[in-house]
Protein backbone atom coordinates (compact mmCIF):
# COMPACT_ATOMS: atom_id res chain seq x y z
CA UNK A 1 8.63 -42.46 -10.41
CA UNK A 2 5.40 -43.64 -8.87
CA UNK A 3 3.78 -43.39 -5.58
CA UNK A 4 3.20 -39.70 -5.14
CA UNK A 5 0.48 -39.26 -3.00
CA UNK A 6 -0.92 -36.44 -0.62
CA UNK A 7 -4.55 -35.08 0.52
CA UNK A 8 -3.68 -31.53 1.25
CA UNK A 9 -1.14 -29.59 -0.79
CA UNK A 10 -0.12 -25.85 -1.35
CA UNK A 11 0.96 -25.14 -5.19
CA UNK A 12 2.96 -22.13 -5.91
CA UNK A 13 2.19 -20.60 -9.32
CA UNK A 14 5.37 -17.71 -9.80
CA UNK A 15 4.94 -14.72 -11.91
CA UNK A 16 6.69 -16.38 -15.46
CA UNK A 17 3.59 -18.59 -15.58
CA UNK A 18 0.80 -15.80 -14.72
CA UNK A 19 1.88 -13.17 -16.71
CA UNK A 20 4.64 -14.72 -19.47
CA UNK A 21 5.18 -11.48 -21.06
CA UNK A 22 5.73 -9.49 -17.85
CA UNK A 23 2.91 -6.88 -18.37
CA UNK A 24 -0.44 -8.52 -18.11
CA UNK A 25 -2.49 -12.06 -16.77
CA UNK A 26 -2.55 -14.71 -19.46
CA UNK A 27 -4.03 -18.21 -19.53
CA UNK A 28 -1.16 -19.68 -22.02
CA UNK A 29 0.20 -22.21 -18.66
CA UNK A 30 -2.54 -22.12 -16.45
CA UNK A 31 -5.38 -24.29 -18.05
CA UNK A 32 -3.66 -27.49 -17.46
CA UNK A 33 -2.98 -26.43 -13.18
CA UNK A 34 -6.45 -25.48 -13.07
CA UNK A 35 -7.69 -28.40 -14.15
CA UNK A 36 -5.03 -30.19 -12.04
CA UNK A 37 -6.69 -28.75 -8.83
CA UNK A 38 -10.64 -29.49 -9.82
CA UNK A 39 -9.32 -32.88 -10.88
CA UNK A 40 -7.85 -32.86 -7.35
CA UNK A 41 -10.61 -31.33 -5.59
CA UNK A 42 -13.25 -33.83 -7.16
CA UNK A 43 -11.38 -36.80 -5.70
CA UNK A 44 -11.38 -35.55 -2.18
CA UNK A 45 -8.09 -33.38 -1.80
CA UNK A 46 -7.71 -30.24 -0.97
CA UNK A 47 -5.95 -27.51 -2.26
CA UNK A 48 -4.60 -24.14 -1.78
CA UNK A 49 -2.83 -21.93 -4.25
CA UNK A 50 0.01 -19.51 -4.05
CA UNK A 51 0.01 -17.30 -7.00
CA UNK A 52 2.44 -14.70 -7.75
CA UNK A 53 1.95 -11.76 -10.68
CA UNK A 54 -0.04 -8.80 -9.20
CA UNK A 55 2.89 -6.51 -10.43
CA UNK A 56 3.65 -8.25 -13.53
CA UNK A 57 -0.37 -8.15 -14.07
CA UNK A 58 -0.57 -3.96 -13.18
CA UNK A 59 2.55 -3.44 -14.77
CA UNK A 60 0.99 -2.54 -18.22
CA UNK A 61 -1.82 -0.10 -16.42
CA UNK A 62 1.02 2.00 -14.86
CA UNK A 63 3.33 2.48 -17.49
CA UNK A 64 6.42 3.99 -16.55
CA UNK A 65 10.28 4.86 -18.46
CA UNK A 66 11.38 4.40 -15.07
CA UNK A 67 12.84 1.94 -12.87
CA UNK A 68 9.62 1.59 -11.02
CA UNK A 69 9.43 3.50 -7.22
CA UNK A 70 8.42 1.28 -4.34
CA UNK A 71 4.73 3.16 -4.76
CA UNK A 72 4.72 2.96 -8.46
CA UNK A 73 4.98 -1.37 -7.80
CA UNK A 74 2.29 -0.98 -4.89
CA UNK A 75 0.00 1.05 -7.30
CA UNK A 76 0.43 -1.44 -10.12
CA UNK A 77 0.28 -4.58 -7.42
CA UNK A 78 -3.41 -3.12 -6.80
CA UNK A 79 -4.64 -3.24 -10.06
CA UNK A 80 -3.16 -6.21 -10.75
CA UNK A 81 -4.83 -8.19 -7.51
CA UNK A 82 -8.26 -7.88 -9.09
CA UNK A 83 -7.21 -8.99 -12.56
CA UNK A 84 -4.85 -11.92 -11.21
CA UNK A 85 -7.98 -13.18 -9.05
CA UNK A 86 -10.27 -12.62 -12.05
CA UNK A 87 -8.03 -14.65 -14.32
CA UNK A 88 -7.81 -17.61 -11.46
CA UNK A 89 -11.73 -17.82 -10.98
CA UNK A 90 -12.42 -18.04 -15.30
CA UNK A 91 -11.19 -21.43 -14.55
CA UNK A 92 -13.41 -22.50 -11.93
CA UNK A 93 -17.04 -23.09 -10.90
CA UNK A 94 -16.29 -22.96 -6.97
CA UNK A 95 -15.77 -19.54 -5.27
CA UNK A 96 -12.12 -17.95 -5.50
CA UNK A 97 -11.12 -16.66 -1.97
CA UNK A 98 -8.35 -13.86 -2.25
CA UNK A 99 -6.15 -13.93 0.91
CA UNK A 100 -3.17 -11.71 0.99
CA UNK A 101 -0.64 -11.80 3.24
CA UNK A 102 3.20 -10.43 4.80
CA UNK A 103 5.91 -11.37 6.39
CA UNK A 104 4.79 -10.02 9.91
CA UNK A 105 1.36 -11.91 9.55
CA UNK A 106 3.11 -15.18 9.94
CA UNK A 107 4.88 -13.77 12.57
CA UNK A 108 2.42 -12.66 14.83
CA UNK A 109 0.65 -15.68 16.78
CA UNK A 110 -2.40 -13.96 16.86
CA UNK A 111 -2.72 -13.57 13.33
CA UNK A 112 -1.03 -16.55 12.22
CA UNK A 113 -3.79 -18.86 14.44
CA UNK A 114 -6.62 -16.47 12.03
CA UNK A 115 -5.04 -17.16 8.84
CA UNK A 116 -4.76 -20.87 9.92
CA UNK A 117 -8.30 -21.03 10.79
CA UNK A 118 -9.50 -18.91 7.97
CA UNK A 119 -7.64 -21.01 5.75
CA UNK A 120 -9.41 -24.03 7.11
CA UNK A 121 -12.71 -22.38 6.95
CA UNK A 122 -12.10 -21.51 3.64
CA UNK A 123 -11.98 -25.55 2.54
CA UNK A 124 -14.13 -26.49 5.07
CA UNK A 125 -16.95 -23.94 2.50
CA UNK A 126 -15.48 -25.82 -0.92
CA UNK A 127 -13.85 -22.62 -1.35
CA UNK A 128 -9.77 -22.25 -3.44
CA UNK A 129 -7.67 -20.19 -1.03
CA UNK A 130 -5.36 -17.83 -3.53
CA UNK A 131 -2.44 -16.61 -1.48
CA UNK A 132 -0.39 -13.79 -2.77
CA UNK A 133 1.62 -11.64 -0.64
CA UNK A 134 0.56 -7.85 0.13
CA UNK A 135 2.43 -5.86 -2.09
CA UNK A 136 0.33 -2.90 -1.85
CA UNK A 137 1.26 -2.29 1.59
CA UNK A 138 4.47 -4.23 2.36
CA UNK A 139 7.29 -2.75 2.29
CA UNK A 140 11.15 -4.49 2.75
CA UNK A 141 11.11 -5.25 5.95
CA UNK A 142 7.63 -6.85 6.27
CA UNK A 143 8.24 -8.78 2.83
CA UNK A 144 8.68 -12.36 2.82
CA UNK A 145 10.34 -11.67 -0.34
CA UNK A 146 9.64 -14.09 -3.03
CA UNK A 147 6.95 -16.63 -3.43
CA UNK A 148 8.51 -19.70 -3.08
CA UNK A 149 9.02 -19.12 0.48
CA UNK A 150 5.84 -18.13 0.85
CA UNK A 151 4.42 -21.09 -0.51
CA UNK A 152 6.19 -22.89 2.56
CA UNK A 153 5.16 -20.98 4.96
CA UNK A 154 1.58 -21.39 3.85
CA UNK A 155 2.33 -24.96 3.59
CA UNK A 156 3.00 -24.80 7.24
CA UNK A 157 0.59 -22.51 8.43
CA UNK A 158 -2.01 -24.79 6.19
CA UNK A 159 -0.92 -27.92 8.08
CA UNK A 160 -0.55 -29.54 4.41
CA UNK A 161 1.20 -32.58 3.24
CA UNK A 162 3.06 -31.67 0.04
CA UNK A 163 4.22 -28.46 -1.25
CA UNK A 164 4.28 -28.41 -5.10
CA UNK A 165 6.52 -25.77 -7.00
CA UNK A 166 5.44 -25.22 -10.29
CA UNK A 167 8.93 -23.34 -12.55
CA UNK A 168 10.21 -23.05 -15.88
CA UNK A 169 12.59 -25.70 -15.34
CA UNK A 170 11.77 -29.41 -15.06
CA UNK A 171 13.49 -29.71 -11.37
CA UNK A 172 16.47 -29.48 -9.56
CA UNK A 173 19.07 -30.63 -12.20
CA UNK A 174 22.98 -31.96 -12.06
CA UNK A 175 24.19 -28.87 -13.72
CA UNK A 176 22.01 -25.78 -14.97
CA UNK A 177 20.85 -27.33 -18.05
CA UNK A 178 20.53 -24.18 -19.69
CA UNK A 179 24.11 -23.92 -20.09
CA UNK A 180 25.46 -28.05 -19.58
CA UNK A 181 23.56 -30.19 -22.14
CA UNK A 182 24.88 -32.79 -19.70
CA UNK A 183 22.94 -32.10 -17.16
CA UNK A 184 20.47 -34.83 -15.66
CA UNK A 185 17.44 -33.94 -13.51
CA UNK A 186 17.52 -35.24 -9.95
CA UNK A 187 14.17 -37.18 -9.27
CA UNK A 188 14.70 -37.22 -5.74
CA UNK A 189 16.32 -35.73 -2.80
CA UNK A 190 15.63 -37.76 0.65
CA UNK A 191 18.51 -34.82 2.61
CA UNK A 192 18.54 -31.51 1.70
CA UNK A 193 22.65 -30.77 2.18
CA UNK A 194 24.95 -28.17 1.54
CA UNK A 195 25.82 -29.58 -1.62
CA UNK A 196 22.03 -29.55 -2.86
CA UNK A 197 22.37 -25.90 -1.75
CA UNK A 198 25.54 -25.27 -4.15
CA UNK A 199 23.55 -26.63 -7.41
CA UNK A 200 21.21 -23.83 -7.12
CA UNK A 201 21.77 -20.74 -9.49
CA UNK A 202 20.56 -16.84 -9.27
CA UNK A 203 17.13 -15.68 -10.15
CA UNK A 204 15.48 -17.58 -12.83
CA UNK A 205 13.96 -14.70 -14.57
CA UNK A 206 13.99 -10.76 -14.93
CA UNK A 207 10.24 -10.93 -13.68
CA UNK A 208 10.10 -12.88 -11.08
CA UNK A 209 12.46 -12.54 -7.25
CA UNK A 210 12.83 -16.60 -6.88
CA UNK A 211 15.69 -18.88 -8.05
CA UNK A 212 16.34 -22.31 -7.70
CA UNK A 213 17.93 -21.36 -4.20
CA UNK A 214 14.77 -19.74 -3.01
CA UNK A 215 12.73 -23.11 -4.15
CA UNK A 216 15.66 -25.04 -2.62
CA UNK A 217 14.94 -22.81 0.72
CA UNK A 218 11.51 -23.41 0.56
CA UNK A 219 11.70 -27.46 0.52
CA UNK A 220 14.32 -27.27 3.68
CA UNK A 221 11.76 -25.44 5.47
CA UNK A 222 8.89 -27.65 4.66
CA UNK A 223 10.58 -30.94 4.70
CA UNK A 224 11.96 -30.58 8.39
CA UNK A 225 8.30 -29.99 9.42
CA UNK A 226 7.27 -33.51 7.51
CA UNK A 227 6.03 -31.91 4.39
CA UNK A 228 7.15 -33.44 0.76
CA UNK A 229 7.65 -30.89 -1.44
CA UNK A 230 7.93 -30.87 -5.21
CA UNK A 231 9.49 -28.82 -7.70
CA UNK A 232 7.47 -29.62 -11.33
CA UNK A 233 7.70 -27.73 -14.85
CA UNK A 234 4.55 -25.78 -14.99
CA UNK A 235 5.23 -24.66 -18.72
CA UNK A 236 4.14 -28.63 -19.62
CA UNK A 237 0.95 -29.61 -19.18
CA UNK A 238 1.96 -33.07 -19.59
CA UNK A 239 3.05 -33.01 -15.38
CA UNK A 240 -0.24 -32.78 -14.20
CA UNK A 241 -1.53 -35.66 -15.67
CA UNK A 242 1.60 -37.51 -14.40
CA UNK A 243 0.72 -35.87 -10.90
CA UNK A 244 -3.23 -36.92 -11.43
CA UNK A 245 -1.55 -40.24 -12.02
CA UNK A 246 0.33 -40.37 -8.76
CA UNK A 247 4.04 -39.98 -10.31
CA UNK A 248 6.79 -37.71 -9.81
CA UNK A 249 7.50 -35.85 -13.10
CA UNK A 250 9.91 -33.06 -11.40
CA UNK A 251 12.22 -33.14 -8.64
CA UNK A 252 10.50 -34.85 -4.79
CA UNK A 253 11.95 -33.49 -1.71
CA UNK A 254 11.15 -36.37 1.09
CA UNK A 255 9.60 -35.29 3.97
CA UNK A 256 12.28 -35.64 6.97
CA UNK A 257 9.37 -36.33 9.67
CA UNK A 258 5.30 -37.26 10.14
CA UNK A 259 3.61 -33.83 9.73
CA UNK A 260 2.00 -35.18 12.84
CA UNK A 261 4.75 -35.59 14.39
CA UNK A 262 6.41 -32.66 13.86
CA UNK A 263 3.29 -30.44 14.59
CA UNK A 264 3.27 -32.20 17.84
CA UNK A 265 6.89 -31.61 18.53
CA UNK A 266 6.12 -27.74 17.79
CA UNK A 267 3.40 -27.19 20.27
CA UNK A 268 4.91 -29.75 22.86
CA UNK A 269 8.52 -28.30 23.06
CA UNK A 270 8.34 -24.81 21.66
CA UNK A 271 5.73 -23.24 22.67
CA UNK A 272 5.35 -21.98 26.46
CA UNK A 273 2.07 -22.92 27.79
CA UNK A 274 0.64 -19.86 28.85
CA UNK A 275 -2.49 -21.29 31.56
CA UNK A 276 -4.40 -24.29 31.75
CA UNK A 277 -7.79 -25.18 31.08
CA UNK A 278 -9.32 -27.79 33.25
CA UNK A 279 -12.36 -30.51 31.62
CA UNK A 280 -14.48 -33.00 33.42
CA UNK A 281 -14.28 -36.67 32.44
CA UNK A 282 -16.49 -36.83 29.47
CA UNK A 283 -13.84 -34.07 27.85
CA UNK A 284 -11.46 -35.85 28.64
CA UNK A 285 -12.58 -39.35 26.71
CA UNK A 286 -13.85 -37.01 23.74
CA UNK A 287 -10.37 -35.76 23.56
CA UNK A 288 -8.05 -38.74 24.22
CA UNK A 289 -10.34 -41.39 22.82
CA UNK A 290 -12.36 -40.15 19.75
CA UNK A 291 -9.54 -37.56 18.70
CA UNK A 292 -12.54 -34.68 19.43
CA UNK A 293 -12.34 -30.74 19.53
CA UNK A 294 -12.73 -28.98 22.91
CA UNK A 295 -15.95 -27.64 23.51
CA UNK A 296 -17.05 -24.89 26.63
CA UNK A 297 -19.51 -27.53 27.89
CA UNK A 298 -16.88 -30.08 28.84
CA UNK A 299 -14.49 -27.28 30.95
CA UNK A 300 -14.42 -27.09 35.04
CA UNK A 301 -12.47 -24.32 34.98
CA UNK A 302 -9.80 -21.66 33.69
CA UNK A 303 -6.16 -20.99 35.33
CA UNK A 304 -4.00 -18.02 34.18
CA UNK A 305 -4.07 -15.03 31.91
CA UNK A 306 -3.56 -15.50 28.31
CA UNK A 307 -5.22 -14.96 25.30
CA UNK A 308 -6.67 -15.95 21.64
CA UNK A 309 -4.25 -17.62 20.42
CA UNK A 310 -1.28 -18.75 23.14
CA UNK A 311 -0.94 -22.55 23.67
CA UNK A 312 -2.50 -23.58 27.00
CA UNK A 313 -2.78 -27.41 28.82
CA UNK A 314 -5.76 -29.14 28.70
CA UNK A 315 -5.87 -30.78 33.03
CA UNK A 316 -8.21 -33.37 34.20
CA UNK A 317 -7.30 -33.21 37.65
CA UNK A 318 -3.79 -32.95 38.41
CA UNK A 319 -2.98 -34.92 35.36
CA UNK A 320 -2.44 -33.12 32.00
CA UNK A 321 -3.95 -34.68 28.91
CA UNK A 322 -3.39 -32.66 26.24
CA UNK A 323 -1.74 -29.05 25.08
CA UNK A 324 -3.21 -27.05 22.28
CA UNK A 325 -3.87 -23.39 20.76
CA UNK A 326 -6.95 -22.01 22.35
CA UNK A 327 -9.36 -19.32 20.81
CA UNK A 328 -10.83 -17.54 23.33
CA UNK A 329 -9.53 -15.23 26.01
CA UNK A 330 -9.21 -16.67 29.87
CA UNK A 331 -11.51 -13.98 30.58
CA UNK A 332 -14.02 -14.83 27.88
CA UNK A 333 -13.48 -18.88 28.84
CA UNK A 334 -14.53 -17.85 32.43
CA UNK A 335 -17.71 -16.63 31.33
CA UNK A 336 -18.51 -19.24 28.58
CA UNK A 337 -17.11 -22.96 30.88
CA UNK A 338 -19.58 -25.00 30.92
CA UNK A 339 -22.00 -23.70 28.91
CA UNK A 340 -23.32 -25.07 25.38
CA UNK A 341 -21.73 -23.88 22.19
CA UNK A 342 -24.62 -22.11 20.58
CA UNK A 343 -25.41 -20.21 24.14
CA UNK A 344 -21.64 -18.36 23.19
CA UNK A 345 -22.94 -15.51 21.02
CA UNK A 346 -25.24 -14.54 23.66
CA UNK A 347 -23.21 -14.44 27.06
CA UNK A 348 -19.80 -13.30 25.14
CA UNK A 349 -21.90 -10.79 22.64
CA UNK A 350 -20.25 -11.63 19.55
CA UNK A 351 -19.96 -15.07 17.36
CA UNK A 352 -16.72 -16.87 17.93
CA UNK A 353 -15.43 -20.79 17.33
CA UNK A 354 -18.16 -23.45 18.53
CA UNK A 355 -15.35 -24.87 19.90
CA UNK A 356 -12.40 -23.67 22.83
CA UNK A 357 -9.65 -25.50 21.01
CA UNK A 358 -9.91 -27.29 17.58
CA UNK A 359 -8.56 -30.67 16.92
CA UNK A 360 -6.15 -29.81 14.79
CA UNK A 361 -4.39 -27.07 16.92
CA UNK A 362 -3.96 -30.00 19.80
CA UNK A 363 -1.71 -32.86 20.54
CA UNK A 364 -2.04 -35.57 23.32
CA UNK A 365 0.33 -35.61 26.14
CA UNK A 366 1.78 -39.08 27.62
CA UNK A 367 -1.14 -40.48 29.55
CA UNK A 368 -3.22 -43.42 29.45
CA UNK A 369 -5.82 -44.85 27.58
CA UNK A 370 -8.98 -43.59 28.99
């Protein structure tokens, strides 16, 4: 199946690829991803990874007779970070930028707005964003849990197009081929239903927490916020030249809605403005007109208490244009509003965004063409 095209995508790379044998990092499935993503890169995409296998990778440093302690998995997640980031960058001549995450990260707004915008930094500076989630410090109840659904919620906190899955199965299949030799793999799924739901099986493997449920999970969260997502074989290299070739080789979740569309649904209807920001007319046509950031030069004036972070409207007058995720404080904003971008450093006293509210963090309101 042809026609597979995106410009930003997250791949998840689980813990059966990383470390096959369950006890240390191994290249044997990860030459032909790597060169997926500079392949990628060189045409113009951008990418961002999401690699399981810390534990797997410490596993043979902390050897224990045991079922392993909570501790015993944090100590061997620890070593394993370095050596799981040290097998990733082998591959590649541009910088390797480790960023590890939990479940209570994504669900702060604060801190999900940094990792968004250190994310985008990060490809902004050529760099490969690794994600893996903190398992040196998180413990159940901050856990996302398995990698798969963390791979869609970096998806989403990444603003990408396409998710891509890589297993050790080919794609969401019939039956579970590994016990029906009649069962036939399911290029696509335009609906994720209930009955999708009941093909999926338990946990594919000993080392690894994900199933096909969990991948299943993953592409219902991303696809109702207009982002394909694809579950591929990594264990054959032959997919990613079918994916450098712009075909489906695995299983293609459609995307329900525009990612556009549904990031502008988000800020619109679910989040509560928290204050208003008032610009002058030239704002106004950078923003409306030429799709532009908001910069302190271009604001009148600051209304209400919020702070780095909380969505706020963007007024020109009494009318409001726009609605967006600021990142500065109202206090800060009343000290910077009108001013020039590189004058921030000095009247705030530290170094923060050249601009109020970035372009991607803001979506136009009903009004007219200005």
């Amino acid at each position: 199946m042809s026609n597979f095209t995106w410009k930003r995508a997250v791949i998840k790379v689980g813990s059966a690829l990383i470390a096959p044998d369950g006890l240390q990092v191994s290249a044997k499935y990860l030459l032909p991803i790597a060169r997926f993503i500079t392949e990628s890169r060189a045409a113009g995409k951008e990418v961002i990874l999401v690699s399981s296998g810390s534990v797997a990778a410490g596993r043979g440093r902390v050897m224990v007779n045991h079922t392993a302690s909570i501790a015993e998995k944090q100590a061997m997640a620890a070593i394993g970070q370095t050596q799981m980031m040290a097998n990733w960058q082998r591959f590649f001549d541009c910088p390797c930028a480790q960023v590890l995450l939990t479940a209570d990260d994504l669900r702060n707004r604060t801190r999900y707005v940094n990792i968004k915008n250190t994310l985008r930094e990060l490809l902004t500076h050529q760099a490969l964003p690794i994600v893996n989630e903190n398992d040196t410090v998180a413990v159940a109840e901050l856990k996302v849990g398995d990698n798969d659904n963390l791979g869609a919620y970096t998806a989403l906190v990444a603003q990408a197009d396409t998710l891509i899955i890589c297993s050790d199965i080919d794609g969401l299949f019939t039956a579970d081929p590994r016990k029906d030799p009649t069962a036939t793999l399911i290029p696509k799924v335009d609906t994720i239903t209930p009955d999708i739901y009941a093909l999926a099986g338990g946990a594919g493997t000993a080392m690894g927490t994900g199933g096909m449920r969990t991948k299943i999970e993953a592409a219902d969260k991303c696809t109702q916020s207009g982002i394909q997502t694809l579950i591929v074989n990594g264990r054959n290299g032959n997919v990613f030249d079918r994916l450098l070739k712009g075909n489906n080789p695995g299983t293609l979740f459609s995307a329900q809605r525009s990612s556009q569309k549904a990031r502008a649904l988000w800020l619109t209807h679910t989040l509560k403005s928290k204050g208003s920001i008032h610009v002058d007319d030239g704002a106004t046509k950078a923003i409306v007109n030429r799709g532009a950031s908001l910069l302190p030069s271009g604001i009148t004036d600051v209304k209400g208490r919020f702070c780095a972070g909380d969505a706020v409207e963007i007024k020109n007058g009494s009318q409001t244009i726009a609605k967006g995720l600021v990142l500065y404080d109202a206090k800060d904003l009343h000290k910077i509003k009108g001013q020039k971008s590189h004058q921030i450093a000095t009247l705030l006293g530290f170094a923060g965004s050249e601009v109020v509210i970035h372009r991607d963090d803001l979506v136009l309101l009903d009004n007219p063409h200005l």
